[in-house]
Protein backbone atom coordinates (compact mmCIF):
# COMPACT_ATOMS: atom_id res chain seq x y z
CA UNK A 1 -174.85 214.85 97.36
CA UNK A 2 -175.72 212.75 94.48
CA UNK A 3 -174.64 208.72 94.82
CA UNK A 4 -173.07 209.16 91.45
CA UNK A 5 -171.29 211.79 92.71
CA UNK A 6 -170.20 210.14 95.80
CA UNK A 7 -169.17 206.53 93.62
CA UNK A 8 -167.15 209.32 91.11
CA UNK A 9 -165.04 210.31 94.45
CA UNK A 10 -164.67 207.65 95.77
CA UNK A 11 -163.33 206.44 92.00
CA UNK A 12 -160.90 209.23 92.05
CA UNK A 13 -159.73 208.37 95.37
CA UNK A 14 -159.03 204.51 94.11
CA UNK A 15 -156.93 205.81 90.73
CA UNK A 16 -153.95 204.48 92.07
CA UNK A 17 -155.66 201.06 92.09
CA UNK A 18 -154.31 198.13 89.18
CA UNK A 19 -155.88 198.77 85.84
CA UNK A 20 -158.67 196.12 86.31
CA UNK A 21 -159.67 198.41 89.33
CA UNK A 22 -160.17 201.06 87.35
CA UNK A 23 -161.84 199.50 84.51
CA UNK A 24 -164.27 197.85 87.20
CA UNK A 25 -165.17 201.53 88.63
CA UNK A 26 -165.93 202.66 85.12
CA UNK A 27 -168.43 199.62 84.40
CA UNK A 28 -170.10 200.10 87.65
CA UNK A 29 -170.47 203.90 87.47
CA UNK A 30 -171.71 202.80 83.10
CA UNK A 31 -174.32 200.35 85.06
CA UNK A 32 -175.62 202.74 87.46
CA UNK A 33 -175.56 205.74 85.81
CA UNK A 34 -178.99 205.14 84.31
CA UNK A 35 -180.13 203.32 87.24
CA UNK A 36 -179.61 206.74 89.12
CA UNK A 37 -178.83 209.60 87.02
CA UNK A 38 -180.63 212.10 90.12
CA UNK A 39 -180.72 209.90 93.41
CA UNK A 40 -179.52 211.40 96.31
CA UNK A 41 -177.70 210.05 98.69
CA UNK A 42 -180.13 209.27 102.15
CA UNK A 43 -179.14 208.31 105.78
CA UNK A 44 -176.60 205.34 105.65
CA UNK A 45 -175.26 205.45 102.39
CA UNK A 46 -176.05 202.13 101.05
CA UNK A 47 -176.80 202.56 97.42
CA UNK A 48 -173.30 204.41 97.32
CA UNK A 49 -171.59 201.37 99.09
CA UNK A 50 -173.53 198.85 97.25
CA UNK A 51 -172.02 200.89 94.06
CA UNK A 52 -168.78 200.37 95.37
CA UNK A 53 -169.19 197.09 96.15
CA UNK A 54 -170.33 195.68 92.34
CA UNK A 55 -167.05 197.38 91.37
CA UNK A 56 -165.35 195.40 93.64
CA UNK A 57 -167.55 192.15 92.99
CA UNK A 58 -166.39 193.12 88.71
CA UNK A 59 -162.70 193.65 89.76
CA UNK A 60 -162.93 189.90 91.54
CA UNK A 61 -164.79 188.02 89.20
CA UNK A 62 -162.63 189.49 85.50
CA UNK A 63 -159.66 189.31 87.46
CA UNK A 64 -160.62 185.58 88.58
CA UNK A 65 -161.87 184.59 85.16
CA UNK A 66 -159.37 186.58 83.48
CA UNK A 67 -161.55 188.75 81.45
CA UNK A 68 -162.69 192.18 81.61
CA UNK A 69 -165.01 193.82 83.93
CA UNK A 70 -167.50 194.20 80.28
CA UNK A 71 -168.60 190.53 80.65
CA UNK A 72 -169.32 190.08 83.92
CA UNK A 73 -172.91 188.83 84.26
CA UNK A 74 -175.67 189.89 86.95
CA UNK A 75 -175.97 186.45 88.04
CA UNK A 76 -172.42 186.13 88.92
CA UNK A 77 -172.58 188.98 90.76
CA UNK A 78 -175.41 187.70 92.71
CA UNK A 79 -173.86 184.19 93.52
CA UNK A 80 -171.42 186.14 94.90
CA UNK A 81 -173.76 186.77 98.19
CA UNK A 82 -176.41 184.19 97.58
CA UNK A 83 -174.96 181.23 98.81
CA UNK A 84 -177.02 179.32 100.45
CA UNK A 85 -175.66 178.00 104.07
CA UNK A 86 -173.54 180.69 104.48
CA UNK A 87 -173.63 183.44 106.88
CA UNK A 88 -172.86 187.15 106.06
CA UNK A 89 -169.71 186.05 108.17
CA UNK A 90 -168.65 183.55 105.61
CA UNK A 91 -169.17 185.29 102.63
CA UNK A 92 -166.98 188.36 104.05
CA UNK A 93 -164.11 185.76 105.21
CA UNK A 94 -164.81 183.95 101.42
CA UNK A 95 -164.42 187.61 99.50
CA UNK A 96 -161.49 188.16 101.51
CA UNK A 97 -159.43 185.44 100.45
CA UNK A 98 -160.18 186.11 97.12
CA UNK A 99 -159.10 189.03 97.17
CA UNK A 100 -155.69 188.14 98.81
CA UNK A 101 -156.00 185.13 96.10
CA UNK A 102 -155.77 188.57 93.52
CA UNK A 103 -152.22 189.67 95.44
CA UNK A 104 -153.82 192.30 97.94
CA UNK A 105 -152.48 192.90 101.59
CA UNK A 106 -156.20 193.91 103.16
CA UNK A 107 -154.39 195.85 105.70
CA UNK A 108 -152.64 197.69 103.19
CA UNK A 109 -152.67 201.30 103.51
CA UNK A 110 -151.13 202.71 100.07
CA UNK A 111 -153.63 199.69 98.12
CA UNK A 112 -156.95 201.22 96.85
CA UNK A 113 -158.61 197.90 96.67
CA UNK A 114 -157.85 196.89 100.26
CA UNK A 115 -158.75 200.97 101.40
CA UNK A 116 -162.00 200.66 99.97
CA UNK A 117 -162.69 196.63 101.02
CA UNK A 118 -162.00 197.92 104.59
CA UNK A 119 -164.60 200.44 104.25
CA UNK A 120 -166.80 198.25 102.46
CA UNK A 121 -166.44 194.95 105.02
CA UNK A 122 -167.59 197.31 108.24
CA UNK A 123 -170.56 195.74 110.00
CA UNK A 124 -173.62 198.69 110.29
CA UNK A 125 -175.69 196.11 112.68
CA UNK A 126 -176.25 197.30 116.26
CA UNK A 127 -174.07 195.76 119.05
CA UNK A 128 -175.30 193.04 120.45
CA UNK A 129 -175.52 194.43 124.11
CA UNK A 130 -178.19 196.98 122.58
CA UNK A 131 -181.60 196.06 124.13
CA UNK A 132 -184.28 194.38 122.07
CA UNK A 133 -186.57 197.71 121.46
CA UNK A 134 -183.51 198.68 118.99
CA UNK A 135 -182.93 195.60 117.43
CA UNK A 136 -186.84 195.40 116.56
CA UNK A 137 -186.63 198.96 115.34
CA UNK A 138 -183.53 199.09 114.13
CA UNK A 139 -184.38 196.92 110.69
CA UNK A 140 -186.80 198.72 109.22
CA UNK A 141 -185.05 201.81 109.28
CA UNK A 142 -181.18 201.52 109.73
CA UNK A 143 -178.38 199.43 108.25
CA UNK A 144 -177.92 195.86 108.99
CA UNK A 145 -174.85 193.81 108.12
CA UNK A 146 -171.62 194.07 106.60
CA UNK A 147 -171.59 197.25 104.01
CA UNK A 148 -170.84 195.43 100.92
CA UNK A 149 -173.84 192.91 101.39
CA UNK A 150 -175.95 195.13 102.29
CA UNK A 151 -175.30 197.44 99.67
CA UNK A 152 -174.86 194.70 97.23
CA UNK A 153 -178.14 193.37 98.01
CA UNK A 154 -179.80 196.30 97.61
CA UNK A 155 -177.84 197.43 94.12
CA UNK A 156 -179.21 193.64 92.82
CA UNK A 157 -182.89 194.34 94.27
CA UNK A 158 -185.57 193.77 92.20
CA UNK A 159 -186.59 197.25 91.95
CA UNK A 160 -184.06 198.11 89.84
CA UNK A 161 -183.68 194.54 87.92
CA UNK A 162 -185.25 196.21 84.80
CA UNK A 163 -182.98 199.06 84.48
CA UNK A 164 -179.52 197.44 85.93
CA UNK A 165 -179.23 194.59 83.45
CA UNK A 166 -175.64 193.43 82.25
C-alpha cells in the first residue's frame, strides 16, 4: 500500500472530525503529496503516522492561533517536539493537554481527533524487561518511541527538508 493511500484512509475514517480536522488532513496530504507521490509503505509504518501526526500538529497549532491549517509554518511544527529538556514523556503529556485545551475527551470513542491521537501516542519501544541484545539491535532497525514523535521526526527530517517546505 502506498502511504498516501494509507494517510487518504485514515482521512476518510476521521470525516466526522470538526472542520479544522479536516482542513488539517487536506494540508498534510497537499504537503506530502509531492514529498511521496510513489512511497510505499515499509515495516512499522512511520512515514504514514508521522503524516498523521503533522495533521494533528496543523489542527493544534490553527486551532491554538486561531488561523487556518494554510499558515502553519515548518518551524512551528518542529518546536512542537524540539524542546529542549523535555522527554518524549513530556511532550506526549504537553500535546495532550492541548488537545483537551481544544475541547477533546482523549478517551473518546465517537471523536476522530482523540481515535487517531490514541493511535498516534502508542509507544513502539521495546519493554524494558527485553534483554540488552534487543535494545542494541532494536534501533537501527525497528521503531522507537511514541508514534507521533517518531513519525513526526522523521516527516521533518532533513531528507525531505527541500521538498516538504511550508
Amino acid at each position: 500500500m502506498m502511504i498516501l493511500d494509507q494517510l487518504r484512509q485514515w482521512q476518510s475514517e476521521d470525516s466526522s472530525g470538526p472542520a479544522q480536522w479536516q482542513a488539517a488532513w487536506e494540508r498534510a496530504l497537499e504537503l506530502l503529496g509531492p514529498v511521496w507521490p510513489n512511497e510505499k509503505m515499509w515495516s512499522g509504518t512511520t512515514l504514514a503516522d508521522g503524516g498523521a501526526a503533522l495533521t494533528t500538529a496543523l489542527y493544534i497549532l490553527a486551532r491554538e492561533q486561531n488561523t487556518t491549517p494554510a499558515d502553519v509554518h515548518r518551524a512551528q511544527v518542529g518546536e512542537l517536539i524540539n524542546r529542549h529538556g523535555e522527554t518524549e514523556g513530556d511532550i506526549l503529556v504537553s500535546w495532550e493537554a492541548r488537545l483537551r485545551a481544544l475541547g477533546h475527551d482523549l478517551e473518546a470513542p465517537d471523536d476522530p481527533v482523540s481515535v487517531r491521537w490514541r493511535k498516534l501516542r502508542g509507544d513502539n519501544s521495546p519493554p524494558g524487561s527485553a534483554s540488552d541484545s534487543v535494545h542494541i539491535d532494536f534501533g537501527a532497525e525497528h521503531r522507537w518511541g511514541p508514534g507521533f514523535l517518531e513519525g513526526l521526526r522523521s516527516v521533518l527530517a532533513p531528507i525531505y527538508e527541500n521538498r516538504l517546505q511550508f
